[in-house]
N, C-alpha and C. Protein backbone atom coordinates (compact mmCIF):
# COMPACT_ATOMS: atom_id res chain seq x y z
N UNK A 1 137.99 64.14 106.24
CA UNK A 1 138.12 63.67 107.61
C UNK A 1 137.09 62.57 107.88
N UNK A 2 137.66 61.71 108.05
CA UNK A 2 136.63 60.55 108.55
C UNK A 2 135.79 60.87 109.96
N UNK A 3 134.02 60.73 109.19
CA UNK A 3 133.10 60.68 110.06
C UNK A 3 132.60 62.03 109.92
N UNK A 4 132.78 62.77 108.54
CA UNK A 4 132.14 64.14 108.40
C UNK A 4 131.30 63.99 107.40
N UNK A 5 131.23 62.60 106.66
CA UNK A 5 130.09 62.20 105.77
C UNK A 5 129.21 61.31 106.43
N UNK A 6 128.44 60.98 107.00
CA UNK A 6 127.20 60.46 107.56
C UNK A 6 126.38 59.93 106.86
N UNK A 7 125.83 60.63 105.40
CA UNK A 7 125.45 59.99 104.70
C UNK A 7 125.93 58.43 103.93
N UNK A 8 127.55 58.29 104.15
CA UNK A 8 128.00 57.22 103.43
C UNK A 8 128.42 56.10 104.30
N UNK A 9 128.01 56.38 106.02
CA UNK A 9 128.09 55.40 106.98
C UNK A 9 127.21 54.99 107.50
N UNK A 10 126.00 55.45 107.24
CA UNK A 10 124.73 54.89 108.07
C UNK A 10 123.91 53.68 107.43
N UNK A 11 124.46 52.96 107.72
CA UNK A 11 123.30 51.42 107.12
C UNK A 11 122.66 50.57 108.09
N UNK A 12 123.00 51.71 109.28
CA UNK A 12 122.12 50.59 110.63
C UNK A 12 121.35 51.45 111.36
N UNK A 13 120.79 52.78 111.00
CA UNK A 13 119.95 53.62 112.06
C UNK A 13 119.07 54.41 111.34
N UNK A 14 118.14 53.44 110.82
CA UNK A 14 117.24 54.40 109.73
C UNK A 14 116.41 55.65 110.31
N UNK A 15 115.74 55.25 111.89
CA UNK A 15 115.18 56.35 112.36
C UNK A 15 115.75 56.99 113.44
N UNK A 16 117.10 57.17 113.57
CA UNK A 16 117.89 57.80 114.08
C UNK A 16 118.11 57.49 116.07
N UNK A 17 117.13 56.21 116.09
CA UNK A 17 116.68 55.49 117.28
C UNK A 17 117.44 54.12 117.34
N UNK A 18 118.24 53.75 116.76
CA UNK A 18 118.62 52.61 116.73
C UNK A 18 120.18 52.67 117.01
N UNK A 19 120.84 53.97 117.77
CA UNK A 19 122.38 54.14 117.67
C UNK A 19 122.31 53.61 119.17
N UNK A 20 123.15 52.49 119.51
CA UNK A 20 123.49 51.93 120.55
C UNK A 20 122.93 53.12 122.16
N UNK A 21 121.90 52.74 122.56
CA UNK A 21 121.41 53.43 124.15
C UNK A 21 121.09 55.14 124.09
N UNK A 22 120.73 55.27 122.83
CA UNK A 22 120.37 56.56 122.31
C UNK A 22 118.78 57.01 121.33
N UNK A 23 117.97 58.04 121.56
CA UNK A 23 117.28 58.00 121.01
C UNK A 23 116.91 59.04 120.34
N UNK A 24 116.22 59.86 119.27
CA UNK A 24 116.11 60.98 118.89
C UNK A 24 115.65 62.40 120.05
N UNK A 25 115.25 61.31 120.81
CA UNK A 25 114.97 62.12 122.59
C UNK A 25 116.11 62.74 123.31
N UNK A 26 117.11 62.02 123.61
CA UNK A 26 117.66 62.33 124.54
C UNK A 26 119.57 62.24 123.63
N UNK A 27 119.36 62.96 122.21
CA UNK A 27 120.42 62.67 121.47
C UNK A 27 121.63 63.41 121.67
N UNK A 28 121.01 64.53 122.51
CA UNK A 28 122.33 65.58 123.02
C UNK A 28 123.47 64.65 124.04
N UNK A 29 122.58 63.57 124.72
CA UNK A 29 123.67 62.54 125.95
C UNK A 29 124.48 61.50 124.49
N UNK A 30 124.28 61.78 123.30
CA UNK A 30 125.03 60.38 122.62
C UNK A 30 126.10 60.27 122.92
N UNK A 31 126.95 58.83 123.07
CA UNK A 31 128.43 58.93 123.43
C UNK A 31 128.83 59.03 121.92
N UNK A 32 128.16 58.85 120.64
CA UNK A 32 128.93 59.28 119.61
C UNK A 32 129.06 60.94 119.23
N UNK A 33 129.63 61.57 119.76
CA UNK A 33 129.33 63.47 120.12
C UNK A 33 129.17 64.01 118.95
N UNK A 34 129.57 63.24 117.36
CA UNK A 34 129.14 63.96 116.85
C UNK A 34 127.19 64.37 116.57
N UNK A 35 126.59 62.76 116.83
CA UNK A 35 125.47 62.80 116.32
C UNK A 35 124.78 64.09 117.86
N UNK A 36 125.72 64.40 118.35
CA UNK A 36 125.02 65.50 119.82
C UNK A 36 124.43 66.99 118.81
N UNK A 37 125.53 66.86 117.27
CA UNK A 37 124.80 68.35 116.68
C UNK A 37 123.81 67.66 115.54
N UNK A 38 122.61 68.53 115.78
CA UNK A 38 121.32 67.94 115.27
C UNK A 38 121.74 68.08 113.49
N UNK A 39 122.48 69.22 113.08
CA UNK A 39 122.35 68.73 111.67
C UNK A 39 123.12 67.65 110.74
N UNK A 40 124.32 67.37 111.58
CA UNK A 40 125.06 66.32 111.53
C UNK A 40 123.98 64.74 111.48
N UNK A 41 123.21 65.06 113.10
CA UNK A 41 122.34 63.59 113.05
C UNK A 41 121.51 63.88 112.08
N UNK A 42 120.86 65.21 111.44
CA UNK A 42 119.57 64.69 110.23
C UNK A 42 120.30 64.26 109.17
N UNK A 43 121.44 64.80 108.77
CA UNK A 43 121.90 64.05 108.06
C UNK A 43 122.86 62.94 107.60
N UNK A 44 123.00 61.76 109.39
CA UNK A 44 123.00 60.84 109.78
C UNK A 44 122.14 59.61 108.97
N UNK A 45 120.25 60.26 109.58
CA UNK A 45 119.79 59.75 109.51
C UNK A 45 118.94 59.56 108.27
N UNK A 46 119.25 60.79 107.27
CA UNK A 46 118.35 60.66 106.11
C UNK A 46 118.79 59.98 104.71
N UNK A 47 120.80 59.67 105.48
CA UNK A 47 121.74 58.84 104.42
C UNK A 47 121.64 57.61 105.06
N UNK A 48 120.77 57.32 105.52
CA UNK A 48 120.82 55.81 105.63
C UNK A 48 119.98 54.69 104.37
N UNK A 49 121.05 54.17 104.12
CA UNK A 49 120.58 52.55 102.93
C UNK A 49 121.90 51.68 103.67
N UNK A 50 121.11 50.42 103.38
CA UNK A 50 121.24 49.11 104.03
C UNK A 50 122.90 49.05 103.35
N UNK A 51 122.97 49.62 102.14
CA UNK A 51 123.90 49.28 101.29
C UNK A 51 125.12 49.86 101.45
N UNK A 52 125.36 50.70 102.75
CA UNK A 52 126.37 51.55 103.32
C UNK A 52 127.06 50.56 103.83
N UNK A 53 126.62 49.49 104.24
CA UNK A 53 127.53 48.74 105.18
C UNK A 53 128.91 48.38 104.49
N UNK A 54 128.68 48.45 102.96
CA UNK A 54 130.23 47.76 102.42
C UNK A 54 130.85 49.14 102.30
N UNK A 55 130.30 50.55 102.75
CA UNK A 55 131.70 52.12 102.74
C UNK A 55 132.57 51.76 104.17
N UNK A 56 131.71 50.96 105.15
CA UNK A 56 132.28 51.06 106.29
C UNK A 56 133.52 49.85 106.58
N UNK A 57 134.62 49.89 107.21
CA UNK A 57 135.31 48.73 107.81
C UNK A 57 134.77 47.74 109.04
N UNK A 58 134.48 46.34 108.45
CA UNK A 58 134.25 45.40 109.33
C UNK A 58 135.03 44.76 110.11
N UNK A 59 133.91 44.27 111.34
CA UNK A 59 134.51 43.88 112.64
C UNK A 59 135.53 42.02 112.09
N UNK A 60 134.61 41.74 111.50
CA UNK A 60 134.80 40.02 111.08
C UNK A 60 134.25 40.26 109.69
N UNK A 61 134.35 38.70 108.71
CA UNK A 61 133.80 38.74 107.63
C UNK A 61 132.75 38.87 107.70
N UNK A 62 131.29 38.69 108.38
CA UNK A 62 130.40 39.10 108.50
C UNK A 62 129.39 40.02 109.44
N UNK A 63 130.14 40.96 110.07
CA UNK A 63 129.79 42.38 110.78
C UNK A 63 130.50 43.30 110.24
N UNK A 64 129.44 44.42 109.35
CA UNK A 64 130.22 45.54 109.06
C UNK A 64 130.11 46.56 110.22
N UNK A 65 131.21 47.08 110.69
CA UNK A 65 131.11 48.19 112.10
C UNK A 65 130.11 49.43 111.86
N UNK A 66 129.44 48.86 113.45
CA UNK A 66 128.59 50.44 113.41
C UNK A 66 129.13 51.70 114.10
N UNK A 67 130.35 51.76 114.90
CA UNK A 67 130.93 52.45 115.38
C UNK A 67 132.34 52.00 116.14
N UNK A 68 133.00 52.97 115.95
CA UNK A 68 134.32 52.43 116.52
C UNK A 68 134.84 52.83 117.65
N UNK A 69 135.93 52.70 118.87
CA UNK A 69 136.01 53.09 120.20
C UNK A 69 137.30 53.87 119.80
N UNK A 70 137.23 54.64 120.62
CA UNK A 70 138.95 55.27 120.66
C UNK A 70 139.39 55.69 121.98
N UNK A 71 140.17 55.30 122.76
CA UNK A 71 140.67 56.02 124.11
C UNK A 71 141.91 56.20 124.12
N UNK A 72 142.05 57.77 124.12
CA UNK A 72 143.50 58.70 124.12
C UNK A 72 143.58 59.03 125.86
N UNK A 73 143.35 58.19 126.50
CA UNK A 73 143.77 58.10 127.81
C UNK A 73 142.66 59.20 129.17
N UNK A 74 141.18 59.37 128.10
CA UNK A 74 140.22 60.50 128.76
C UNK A 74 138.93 59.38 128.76
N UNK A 75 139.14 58.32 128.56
CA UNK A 75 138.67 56.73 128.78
C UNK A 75 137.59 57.07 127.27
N UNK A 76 136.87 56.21 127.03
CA UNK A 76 136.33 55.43 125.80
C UNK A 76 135.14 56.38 125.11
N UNK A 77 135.42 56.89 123.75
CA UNK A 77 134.55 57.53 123.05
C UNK A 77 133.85 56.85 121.92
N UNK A 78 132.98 56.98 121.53
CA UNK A 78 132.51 56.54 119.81
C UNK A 78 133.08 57.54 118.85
N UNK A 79 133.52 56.79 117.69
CA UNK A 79 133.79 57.69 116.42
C UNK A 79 133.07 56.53 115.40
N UNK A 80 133.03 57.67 114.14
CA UNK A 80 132.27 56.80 113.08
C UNK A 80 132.99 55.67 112.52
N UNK A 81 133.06 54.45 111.91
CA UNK A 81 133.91 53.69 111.70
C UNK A 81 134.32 53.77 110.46
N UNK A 82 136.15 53.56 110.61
CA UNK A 82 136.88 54.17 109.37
C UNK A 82 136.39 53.46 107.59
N UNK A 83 136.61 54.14 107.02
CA UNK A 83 135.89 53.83 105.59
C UNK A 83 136.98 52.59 105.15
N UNK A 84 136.33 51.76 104.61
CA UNK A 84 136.23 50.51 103.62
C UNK A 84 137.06 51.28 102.70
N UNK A 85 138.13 50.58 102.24
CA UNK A 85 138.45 51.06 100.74
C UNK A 85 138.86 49.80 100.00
N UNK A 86 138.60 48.92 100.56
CA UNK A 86 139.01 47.49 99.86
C UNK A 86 137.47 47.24 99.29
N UNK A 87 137.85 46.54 98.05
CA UNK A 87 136.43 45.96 97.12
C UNK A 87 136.22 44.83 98.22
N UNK A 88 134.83 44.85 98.61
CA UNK A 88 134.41 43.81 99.25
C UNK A 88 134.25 42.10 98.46
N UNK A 89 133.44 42.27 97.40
CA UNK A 89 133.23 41.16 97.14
C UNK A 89 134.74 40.29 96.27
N UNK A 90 135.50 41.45 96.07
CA UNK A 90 137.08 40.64 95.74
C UNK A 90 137.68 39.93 96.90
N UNK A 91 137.83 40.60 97.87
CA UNK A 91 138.03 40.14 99.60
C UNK A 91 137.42 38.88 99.27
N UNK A 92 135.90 38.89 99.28
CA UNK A 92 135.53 37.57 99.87
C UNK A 92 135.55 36.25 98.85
N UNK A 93 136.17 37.14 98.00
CA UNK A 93 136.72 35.82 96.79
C UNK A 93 138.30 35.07 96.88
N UNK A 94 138.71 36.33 97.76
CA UNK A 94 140.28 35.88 98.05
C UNK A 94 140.07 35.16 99.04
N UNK A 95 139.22 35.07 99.80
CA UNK A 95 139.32 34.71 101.43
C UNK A 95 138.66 33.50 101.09
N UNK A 96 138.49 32.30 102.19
CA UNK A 96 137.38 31.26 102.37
C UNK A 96 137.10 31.02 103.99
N UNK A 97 136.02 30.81 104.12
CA UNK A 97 135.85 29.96 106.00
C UNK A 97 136.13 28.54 106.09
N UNK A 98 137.06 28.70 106.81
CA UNK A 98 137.48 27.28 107.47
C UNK A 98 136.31 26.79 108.51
């Protein structure tokens, strides 16, 4: 199920303070609900390397997503963002910027 590995999505919140208006303080209010259960966020935050960013799906060629929105009509939640399964650096060999 996507967003039950944490360890293989975190390449942007090394001290568990850096998730968009959230802090290891007040982590029970996160709008991402899963990081609301603490063993989920420790081990959020203890799989973080920079080098996660190519498990995750990006916004553009150069933003890999740190979280994704979903609204099933109970208005706007965070979920983890869906996994990468395309080789990145083949992508950016197929692709060019205009």
């Amino acid at each position: 199920m996507v967003g039950e590995l944490p360890e293989l999505r975190n390449w942007l919140d090394y001290d568990g303070n850096q998730t968009p208006g959230y802090t290891n303080d007040d982590y029970k209010n996160c709008g991402y609900k899963k990081l609301r259960d603490i063993e989920y966020r420790n081990r959020f935050i203890k799989g973080y390397n920079p080098d996660n960013k190519w498990n995750v799906d990006w916004e553009n060629y150069e933003t890999p997503m740190k979280f994704a929105t979903r609204n099933w009509g109970d208005g706007d939640f965070l979920v983890a963002p869906s996994p990468n399964l395309a080789n990145h650096t083949r992508t950016q060999m197929t692709f060019y910027k205009i």
